[in-house]
C-alpha atoms as a PDB file:
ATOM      1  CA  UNK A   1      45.661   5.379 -26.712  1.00  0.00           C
ATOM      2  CA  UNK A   2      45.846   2.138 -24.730  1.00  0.00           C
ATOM      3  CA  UNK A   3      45.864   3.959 -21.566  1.00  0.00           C
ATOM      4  CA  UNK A   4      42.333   5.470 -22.523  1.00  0.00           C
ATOM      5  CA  UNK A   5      41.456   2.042 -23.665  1.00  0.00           C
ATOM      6  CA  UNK A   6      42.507   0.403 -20.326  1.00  0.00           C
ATOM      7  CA  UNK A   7      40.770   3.260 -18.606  1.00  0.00           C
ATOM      8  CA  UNK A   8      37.006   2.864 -20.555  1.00  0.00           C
ATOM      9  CA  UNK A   9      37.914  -0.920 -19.677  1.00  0.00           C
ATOM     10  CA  UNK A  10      37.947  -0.583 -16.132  1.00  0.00           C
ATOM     11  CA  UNK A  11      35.198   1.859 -15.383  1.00  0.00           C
ATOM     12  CA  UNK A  12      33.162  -0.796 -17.394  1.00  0.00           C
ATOM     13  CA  UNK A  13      34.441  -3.620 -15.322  1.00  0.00           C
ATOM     14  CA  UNK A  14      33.698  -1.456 -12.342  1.00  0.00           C
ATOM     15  CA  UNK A  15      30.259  -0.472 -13.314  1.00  0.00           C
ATOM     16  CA  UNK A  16      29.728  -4.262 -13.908  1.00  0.00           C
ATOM     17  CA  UNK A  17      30.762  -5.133 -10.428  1.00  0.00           C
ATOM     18  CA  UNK A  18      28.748  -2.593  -8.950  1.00  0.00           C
ATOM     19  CA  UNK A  19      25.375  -3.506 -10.660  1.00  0.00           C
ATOM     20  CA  UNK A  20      26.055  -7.105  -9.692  1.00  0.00           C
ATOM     21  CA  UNK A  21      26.157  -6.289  -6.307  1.00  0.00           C
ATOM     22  CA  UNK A  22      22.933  -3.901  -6.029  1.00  0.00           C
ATOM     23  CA  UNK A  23      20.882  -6.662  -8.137  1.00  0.00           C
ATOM     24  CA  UNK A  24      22.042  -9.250  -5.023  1.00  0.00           C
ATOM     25  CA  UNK A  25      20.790  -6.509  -2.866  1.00  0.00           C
ATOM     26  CA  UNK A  26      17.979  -5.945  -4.374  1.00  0.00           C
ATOM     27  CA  UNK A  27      14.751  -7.831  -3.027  1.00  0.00           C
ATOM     28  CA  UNK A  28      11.594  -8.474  -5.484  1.00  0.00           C
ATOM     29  CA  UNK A  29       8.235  -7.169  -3.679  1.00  0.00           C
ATOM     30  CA  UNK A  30       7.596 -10.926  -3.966  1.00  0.00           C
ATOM     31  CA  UNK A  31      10.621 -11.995  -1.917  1.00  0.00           C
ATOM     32  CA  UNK A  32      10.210  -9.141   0.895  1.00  0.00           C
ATOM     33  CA  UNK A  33       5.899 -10.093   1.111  1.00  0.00           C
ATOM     34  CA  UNK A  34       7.310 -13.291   1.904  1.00  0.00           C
ATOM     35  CA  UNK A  35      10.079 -12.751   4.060  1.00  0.00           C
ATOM     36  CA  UNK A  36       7.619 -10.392   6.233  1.00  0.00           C
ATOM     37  CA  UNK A  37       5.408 -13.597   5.832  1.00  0.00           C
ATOM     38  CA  UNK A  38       7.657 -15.897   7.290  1.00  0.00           C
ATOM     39  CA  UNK A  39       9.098 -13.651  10.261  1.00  0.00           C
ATOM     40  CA  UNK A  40       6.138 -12.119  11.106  1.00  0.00           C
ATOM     41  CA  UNK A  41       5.414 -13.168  14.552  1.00  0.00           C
ATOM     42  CA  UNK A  42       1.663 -15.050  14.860  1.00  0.00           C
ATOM     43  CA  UNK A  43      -1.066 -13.379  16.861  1.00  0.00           C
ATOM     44  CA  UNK A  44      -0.187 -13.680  20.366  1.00  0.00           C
ATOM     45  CA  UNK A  45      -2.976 -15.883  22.095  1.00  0.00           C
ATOM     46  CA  UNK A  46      -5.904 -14.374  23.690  1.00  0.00           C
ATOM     47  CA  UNK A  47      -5.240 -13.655  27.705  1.00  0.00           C
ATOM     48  CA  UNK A  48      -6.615 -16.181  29.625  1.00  0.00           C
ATOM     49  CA  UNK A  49      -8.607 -15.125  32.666  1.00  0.00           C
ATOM     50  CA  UNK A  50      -8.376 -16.443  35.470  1.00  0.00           C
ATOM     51  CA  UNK A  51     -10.490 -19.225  36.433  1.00  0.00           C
ATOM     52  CA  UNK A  52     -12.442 -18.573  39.895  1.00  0.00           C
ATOM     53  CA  UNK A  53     -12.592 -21.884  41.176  1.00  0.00           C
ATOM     54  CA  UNK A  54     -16.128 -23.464  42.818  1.00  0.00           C
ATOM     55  CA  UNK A  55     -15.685 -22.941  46.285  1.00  0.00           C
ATOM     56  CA  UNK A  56     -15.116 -18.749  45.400  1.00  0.00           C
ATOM     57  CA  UNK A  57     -17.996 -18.703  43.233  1.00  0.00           C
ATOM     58  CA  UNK A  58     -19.963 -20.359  45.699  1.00  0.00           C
ATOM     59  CA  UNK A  59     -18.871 -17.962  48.659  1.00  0.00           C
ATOM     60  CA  UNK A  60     -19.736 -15.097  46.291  1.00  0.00           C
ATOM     61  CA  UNK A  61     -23.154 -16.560  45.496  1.00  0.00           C
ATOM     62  CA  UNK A  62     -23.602 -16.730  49.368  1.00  0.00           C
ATOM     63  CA  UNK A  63     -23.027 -13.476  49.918  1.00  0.00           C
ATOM     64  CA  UNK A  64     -25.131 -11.771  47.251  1.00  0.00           C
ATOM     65  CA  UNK A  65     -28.158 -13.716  48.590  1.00  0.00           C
ATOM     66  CA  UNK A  66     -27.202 -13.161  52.579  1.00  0.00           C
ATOM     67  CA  UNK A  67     -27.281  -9.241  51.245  1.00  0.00           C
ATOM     68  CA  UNK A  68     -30.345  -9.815  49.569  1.00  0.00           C
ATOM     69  CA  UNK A  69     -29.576  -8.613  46.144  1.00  0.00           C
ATOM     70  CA  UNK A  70     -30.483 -12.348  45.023  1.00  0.00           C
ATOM     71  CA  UNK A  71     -33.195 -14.513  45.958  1.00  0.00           C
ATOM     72  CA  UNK A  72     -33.492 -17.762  47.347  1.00  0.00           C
ATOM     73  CA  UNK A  73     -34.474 -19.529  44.018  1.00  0.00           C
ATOM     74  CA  UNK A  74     -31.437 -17.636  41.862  1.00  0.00           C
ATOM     75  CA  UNK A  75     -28.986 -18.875  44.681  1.00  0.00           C
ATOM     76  CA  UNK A  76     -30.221 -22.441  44.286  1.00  0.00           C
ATOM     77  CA  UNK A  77     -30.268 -21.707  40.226  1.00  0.00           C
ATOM     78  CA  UNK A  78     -27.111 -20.757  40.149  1.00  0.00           C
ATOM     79  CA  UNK A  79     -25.833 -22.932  42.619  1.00  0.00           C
ATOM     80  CA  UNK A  80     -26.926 -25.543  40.575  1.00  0.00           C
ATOM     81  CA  UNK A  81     -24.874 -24.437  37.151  1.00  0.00           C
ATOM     82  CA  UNK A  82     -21.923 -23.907  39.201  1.00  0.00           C
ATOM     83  CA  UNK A  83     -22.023 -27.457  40.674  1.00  0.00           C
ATOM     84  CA  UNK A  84     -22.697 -28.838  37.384  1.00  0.00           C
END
């Protein structure tokens, strides 16, 4: 008799221990939204293109009008916004 006592005793205890454990396992939908909140990583930053500096812009424009796919007045238009 207190052998089947001591036995229903410690599955209880067991079945206690065990439920403890899974509820500290256990994550709310709350807690995980905000863990994937906090650790997801930001939006990596747009690429930045390169920036073609005056002087290559300006050899570029020189050859577009030398080949005569521009004209005189766009090379001095667009000379102008690149020296501005």
């Amino acid at each position: 008799m207190i052998f089947a006592i001591l036995l229903i005793f410690l599955i209880i205890l067991v079945c206690v221990v065990i439920s403890s454990i899974n509820r500290k396992n256990k994550l709310t939908d709350l807690q995980i939204e905000q863990a994937q909140r906090t650790s997801a990583p930001a939006d990596p930053p747009p690429p930045v293109a390169p920036q073609e500096d005056k002087y290559d812009r300006l050899i570029k424009l020189k050859k577009l009008l030398d080949e005569g796919l521009i004209t005189q007045d766009e090379f001095e238009r667009e000379r102008g916004k690149i020296l501005d």
